[in-house]
N, C-alpha and C. Protein backbone atom coordinates (compact mmCIF):
# COMPACT_ATOMS: atom_id res chain seq x y z
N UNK A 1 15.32 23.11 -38.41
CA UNK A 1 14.40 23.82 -39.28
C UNK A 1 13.22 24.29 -38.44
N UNK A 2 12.75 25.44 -38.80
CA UNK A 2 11.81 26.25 -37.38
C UNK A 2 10.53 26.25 -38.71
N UNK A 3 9.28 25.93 -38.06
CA UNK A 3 8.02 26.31 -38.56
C UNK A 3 7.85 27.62 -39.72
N UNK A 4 8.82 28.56 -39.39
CA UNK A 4 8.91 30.08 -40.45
C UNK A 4 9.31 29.40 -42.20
N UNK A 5 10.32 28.91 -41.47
CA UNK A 5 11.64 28.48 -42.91
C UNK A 5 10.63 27.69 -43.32
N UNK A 6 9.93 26.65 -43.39
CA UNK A 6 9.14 25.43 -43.23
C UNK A 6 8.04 26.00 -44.31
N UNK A 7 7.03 26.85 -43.67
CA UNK A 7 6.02 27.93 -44.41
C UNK A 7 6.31 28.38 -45.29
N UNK A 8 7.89 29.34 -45.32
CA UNK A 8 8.71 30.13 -46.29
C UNK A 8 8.98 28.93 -47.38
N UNK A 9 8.97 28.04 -47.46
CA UNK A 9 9.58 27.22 -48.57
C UNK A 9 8.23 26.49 -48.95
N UNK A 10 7.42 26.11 -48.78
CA UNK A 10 5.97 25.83 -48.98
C UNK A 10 5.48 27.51 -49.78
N UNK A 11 5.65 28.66 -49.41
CA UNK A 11 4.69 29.13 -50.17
C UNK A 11 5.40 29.49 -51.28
N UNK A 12 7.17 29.38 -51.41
CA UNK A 12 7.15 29.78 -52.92
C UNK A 12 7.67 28.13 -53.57
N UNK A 13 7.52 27.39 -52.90
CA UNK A 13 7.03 25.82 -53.89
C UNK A 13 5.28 25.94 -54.87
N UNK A 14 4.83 26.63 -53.91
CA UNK A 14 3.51 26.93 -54.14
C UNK A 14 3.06 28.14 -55.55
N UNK A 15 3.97 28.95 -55.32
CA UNK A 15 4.06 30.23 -55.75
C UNK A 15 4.37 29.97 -57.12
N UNK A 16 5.15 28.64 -57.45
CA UNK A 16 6.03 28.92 -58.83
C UNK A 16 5.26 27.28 -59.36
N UNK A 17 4.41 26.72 -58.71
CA UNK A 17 3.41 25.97 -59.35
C UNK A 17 2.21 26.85 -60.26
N UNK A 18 1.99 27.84 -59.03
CA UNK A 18 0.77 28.93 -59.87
C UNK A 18 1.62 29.51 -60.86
N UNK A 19 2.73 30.32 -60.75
CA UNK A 19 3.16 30.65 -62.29
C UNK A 19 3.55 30.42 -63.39
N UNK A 20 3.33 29.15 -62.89
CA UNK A 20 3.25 28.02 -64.41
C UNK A 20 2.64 27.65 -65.18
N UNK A 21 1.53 27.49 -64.01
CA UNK A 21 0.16 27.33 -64.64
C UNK A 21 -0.59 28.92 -65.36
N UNK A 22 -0.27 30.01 -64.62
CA UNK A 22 -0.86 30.97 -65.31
C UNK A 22 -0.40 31.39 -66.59
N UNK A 23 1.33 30.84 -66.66
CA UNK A 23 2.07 31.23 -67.98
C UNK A 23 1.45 30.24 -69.18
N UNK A 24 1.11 28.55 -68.65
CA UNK A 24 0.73 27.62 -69.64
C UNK A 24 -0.84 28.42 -70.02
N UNK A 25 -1.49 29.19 -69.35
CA UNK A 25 -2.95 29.19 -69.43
C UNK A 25 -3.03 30.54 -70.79
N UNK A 26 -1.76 31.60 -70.33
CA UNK A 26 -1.61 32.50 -71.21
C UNK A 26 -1.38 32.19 -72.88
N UNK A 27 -0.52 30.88 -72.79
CA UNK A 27 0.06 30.60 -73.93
C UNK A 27 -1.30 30.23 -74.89
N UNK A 28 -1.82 28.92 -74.21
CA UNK A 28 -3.07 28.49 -74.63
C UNK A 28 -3.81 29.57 -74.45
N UNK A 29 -4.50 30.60 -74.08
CA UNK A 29 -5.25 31.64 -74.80
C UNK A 29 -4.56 31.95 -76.28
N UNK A 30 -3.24 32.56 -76.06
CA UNK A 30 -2.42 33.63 -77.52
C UNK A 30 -2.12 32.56 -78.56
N UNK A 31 -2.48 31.13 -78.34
CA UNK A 31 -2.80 30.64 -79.57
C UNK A 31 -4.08 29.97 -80.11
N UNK A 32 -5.22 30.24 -79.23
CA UNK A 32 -6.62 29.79 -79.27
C UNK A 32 -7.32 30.67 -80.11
N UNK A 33 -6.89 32.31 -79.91
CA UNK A 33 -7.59 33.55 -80.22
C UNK A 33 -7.23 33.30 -81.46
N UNK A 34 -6.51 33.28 -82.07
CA UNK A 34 -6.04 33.73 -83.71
C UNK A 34 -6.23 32.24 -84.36
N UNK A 35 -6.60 31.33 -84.23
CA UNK A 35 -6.92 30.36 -84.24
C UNK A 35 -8.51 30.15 -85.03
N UNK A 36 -8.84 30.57 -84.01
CA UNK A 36 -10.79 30.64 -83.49
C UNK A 36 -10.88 31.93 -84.73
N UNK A 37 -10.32 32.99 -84.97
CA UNK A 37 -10.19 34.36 -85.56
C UNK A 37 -10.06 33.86 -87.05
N UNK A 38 -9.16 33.25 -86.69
CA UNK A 38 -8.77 32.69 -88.78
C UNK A 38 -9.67 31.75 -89.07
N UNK A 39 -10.62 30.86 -88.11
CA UNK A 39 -11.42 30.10 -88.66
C UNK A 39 -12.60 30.38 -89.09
N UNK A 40 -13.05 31.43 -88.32
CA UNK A 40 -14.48 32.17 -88.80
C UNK A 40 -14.29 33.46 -89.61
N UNK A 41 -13.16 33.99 -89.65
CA UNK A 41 -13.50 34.89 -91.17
C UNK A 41 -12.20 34.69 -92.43
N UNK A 42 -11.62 33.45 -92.34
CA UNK A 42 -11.55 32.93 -93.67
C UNK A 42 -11.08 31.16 -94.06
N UNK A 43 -11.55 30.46 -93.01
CA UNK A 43 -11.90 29.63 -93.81
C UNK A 43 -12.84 29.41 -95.15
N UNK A 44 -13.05 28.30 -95.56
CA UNK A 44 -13.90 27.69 -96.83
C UNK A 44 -14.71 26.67 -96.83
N UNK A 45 -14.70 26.66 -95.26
CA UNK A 45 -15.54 24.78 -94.77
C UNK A 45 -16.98 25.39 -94.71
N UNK A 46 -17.86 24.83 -95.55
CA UNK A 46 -19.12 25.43 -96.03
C UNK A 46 -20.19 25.50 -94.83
N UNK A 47 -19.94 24.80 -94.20
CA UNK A 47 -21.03 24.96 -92.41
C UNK A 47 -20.37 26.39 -91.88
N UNK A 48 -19.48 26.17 -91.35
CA UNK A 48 -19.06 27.79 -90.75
C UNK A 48 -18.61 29.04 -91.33
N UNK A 49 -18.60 28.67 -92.97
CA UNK A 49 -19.14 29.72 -93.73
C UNK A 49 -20.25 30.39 -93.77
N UNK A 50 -21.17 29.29 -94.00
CA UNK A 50 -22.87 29.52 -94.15
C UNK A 50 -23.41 30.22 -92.60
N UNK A 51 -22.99 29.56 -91.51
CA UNK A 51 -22.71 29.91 -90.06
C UNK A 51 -22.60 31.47 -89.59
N UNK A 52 -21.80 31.78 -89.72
CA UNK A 52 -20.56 33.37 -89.93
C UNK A 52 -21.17 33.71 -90.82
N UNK A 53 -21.97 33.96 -91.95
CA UNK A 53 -21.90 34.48 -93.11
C UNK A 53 -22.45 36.24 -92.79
N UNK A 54 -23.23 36.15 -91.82
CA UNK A 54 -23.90 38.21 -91.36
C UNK A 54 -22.18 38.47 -90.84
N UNK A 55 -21.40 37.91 -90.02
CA UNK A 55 -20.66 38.06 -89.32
C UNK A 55 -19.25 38.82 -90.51
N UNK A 56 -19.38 37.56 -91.38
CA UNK A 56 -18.33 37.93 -92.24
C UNK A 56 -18.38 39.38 -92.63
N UNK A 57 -19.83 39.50 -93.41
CA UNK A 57 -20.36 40.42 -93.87
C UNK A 57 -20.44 41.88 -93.13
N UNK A 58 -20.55 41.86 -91.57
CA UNK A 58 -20.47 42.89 -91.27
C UNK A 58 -19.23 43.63 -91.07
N UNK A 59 -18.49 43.11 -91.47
CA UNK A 59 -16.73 43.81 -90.98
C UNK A 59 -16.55 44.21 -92.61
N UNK A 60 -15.70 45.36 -92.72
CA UNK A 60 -15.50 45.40 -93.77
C UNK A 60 -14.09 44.71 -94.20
N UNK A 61 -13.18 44.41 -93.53
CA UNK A 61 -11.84 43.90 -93.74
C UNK A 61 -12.11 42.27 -94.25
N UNK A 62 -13.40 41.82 -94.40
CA UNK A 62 -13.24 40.15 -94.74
C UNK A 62 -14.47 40.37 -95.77
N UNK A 63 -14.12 40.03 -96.78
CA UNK A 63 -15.52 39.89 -98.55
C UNK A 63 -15.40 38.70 -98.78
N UNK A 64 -16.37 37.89 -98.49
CA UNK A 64 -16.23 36.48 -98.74
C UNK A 64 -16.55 36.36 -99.88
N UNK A 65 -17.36 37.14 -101.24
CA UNK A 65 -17.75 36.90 -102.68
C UNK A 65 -16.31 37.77 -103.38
């Protein structure tokens, strides 16, 4: 085994650690966003109602009354 092959197999051991992690990091965003999204303009939990409430109010797609 020569120093090349050696490197060559180290950087895509390396390579497919990072794209794992960037795929796990993607996932956890695309289910954080809609998450975080449904909790501030329609929950009913009276703190982050009262919280959100200009917020709600300024969109027209969410009428909290």
């Amino acid at each position: 085994m020569t120093i090349s092959t050696t490197m060559n197999q180290e950087v895509v051991q390396s390579h497919a650690k990072t794209s794992l992690a960037v795929w796990a990091e993607r996932i956890l965003w695309a289910s954080w966003i809609p998450l975080v999204l449904f909790t501030v303009f329609f929950t009913s939990i009276p703190d982050i109602h009262n919280g959100v409430h200009p917020i709600r109010h300024s969109t027209t797609i969410v009428q909290c009354h």
